[in-house]
C-alpha atoms as a PDB file:
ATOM      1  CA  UNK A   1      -2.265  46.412 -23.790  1.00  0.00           C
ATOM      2  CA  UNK A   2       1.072  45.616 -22.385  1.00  0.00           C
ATOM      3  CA  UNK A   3       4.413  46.812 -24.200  1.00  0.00           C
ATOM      4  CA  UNK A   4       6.913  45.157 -23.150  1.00  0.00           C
ATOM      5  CA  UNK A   5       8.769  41.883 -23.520  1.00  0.00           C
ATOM      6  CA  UNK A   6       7.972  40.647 -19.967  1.00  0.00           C
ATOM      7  CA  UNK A   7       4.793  41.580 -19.680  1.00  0.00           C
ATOM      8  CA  UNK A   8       3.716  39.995 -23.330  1.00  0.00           C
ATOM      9  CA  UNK A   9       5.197  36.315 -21.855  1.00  0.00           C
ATOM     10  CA  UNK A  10       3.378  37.555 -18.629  1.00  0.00           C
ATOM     11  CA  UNK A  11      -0.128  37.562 -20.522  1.00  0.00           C
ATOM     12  CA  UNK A  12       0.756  34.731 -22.458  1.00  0.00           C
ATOM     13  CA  UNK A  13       1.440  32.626 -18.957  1.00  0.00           C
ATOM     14  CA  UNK A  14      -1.835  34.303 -17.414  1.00  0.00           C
ATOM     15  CA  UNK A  15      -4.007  32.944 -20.479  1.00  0.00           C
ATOM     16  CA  UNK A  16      -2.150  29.242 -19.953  1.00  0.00           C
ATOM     17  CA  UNK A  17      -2.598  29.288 -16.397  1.00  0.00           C
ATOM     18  CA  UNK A  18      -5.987  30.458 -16.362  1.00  0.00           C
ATOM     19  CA  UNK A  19      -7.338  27.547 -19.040  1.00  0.00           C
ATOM     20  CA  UNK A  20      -5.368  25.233 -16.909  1.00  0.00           C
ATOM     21  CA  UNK A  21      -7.207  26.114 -13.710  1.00  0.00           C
ATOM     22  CA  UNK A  22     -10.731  26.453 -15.217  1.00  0.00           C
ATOM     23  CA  UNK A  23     -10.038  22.218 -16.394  1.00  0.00           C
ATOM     24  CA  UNK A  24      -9.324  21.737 -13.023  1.00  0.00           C
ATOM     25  CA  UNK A  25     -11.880  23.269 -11.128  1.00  0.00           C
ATOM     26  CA  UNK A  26     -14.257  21.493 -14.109  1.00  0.00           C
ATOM     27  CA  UNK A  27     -13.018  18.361 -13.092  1.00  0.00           C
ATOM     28  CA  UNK A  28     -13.341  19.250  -9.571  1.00  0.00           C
ATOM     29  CA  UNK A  29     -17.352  20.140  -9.565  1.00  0.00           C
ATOM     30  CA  UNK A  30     -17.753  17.155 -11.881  1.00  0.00           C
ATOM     31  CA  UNK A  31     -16.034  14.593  -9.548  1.00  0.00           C
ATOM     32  CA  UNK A  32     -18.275  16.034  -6.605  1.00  0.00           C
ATOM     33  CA  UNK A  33     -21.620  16.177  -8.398  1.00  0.00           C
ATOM     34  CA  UNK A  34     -21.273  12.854  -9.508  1.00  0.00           C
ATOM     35  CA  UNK A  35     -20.589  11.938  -5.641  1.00  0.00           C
ATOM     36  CA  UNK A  36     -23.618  13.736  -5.192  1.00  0.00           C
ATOM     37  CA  UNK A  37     -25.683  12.312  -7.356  1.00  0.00           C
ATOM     38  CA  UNK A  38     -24.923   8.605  -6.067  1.00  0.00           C
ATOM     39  CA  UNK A  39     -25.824   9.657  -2.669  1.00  0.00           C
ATOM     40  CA  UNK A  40     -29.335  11.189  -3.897  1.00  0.00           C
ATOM     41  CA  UNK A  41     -29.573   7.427  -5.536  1.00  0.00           C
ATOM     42  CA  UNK A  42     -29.090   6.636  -2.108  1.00  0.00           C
ATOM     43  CA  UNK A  43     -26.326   4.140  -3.834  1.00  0.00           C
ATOM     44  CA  UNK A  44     -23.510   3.553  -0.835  1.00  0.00           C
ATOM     45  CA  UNK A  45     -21.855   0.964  -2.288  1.00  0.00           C
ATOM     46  CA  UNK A  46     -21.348   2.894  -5.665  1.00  0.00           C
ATOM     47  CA  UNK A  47     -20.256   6.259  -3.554  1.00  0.00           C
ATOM     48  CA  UNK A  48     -18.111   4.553  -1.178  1.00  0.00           C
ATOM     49  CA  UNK A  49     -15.874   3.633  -4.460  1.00  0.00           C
ATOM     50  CA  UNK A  50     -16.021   7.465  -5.713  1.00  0.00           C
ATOM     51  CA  UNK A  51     -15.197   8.238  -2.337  1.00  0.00           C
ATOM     52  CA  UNK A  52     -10.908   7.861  -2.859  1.00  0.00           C
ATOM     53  CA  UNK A  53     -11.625   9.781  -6.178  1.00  0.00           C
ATOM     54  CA  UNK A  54     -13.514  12.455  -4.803  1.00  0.00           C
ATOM     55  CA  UNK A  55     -11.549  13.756  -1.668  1.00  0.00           C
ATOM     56  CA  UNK A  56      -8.191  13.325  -3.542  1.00  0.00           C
ATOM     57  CA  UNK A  57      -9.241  15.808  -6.316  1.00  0.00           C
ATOM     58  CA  UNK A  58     -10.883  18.373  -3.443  1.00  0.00           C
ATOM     59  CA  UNK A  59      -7.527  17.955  -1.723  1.00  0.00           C
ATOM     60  CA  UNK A  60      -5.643  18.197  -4.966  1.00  0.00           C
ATOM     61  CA  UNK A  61      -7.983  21.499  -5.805  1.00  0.00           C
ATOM     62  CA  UNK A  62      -7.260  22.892  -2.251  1.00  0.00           C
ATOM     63  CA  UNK A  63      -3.563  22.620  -3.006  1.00  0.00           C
ATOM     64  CA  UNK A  64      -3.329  24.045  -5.939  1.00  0.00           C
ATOM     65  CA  UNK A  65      -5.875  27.106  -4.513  1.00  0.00           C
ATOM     66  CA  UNK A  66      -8.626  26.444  -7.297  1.00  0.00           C
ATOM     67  CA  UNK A  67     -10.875  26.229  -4.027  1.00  0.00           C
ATOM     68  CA  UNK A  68      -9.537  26.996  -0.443  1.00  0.00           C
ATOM     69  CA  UNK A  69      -8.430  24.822   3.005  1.00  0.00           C
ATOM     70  CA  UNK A  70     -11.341  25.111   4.622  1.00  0.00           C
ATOM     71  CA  UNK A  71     -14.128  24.752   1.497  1.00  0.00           C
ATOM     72  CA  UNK A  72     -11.824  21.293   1.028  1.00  0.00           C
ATOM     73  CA  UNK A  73     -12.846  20.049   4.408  1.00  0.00           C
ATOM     74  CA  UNK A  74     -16.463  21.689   4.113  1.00  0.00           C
ATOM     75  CA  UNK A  75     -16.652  19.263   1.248  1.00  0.00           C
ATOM     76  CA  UNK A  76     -15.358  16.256   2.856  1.00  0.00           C
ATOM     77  CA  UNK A  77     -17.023  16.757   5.618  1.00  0.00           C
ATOM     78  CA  UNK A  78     -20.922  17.303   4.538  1.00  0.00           C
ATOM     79  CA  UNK A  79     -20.204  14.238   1.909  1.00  0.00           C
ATOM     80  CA  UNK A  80     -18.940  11.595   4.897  1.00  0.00           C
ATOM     81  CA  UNK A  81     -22.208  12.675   6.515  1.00  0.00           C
ATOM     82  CA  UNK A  82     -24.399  11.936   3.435  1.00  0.00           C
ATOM     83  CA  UNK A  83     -22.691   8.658   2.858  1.00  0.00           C
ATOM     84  CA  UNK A  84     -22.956   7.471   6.586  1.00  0.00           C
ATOM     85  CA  UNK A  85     -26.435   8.158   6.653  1.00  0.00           C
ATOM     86  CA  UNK A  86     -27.279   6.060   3.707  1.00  0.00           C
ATOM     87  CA  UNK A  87     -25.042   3.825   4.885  1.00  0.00           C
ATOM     88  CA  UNK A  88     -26.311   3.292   7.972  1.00  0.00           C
ATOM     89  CA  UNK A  89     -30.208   3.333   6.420  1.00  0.00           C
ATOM     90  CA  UNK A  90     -30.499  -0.137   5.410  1.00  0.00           C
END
């Protein structure tokens, strides 16, 4: 257990930081597997509105380092495919 002054507000700030980041990477999987489940729907009216929603909070996520740069655009990318193909399948 730590002793001193700094590293008791250095726990303290680990603890806040780390319930802050698991909100935010809750948010994150819930904004992208409701995206998900609108494209199994094959619904691309209702997932091209999630779509602003969606890549803002991946972007946000990859900012803040919940997730990283290139799982971001993995993201992005694999859900623009999904949506143009249902798109596209009318």
């Amino acid at each position: 257990m730590a002793n001193t002054v700094s590293s008791l507000k250095r726990v303290r700030i680990a603890e806040r930081r780390t319930a802050i980041n698991r909100l935010r990477k809750t948010k994150l999987r819930h904004q992208i597997r409701t995206m998900r489940r609108l494209l199994d729907k094959k619904d691309a009216e209702g997932a091209s509105k999630v779509v602003p929603a969606t890549f803002s909070i991946v972007d946000r996520a990859a900012k803040w380092g919940i997730i990283k740069k290139n799982t971001a655009a993995r993201y992005k990318s694999r859900l623009t495919l999904r949506l143009r193909t249902i798109s596209t399948v009318k």
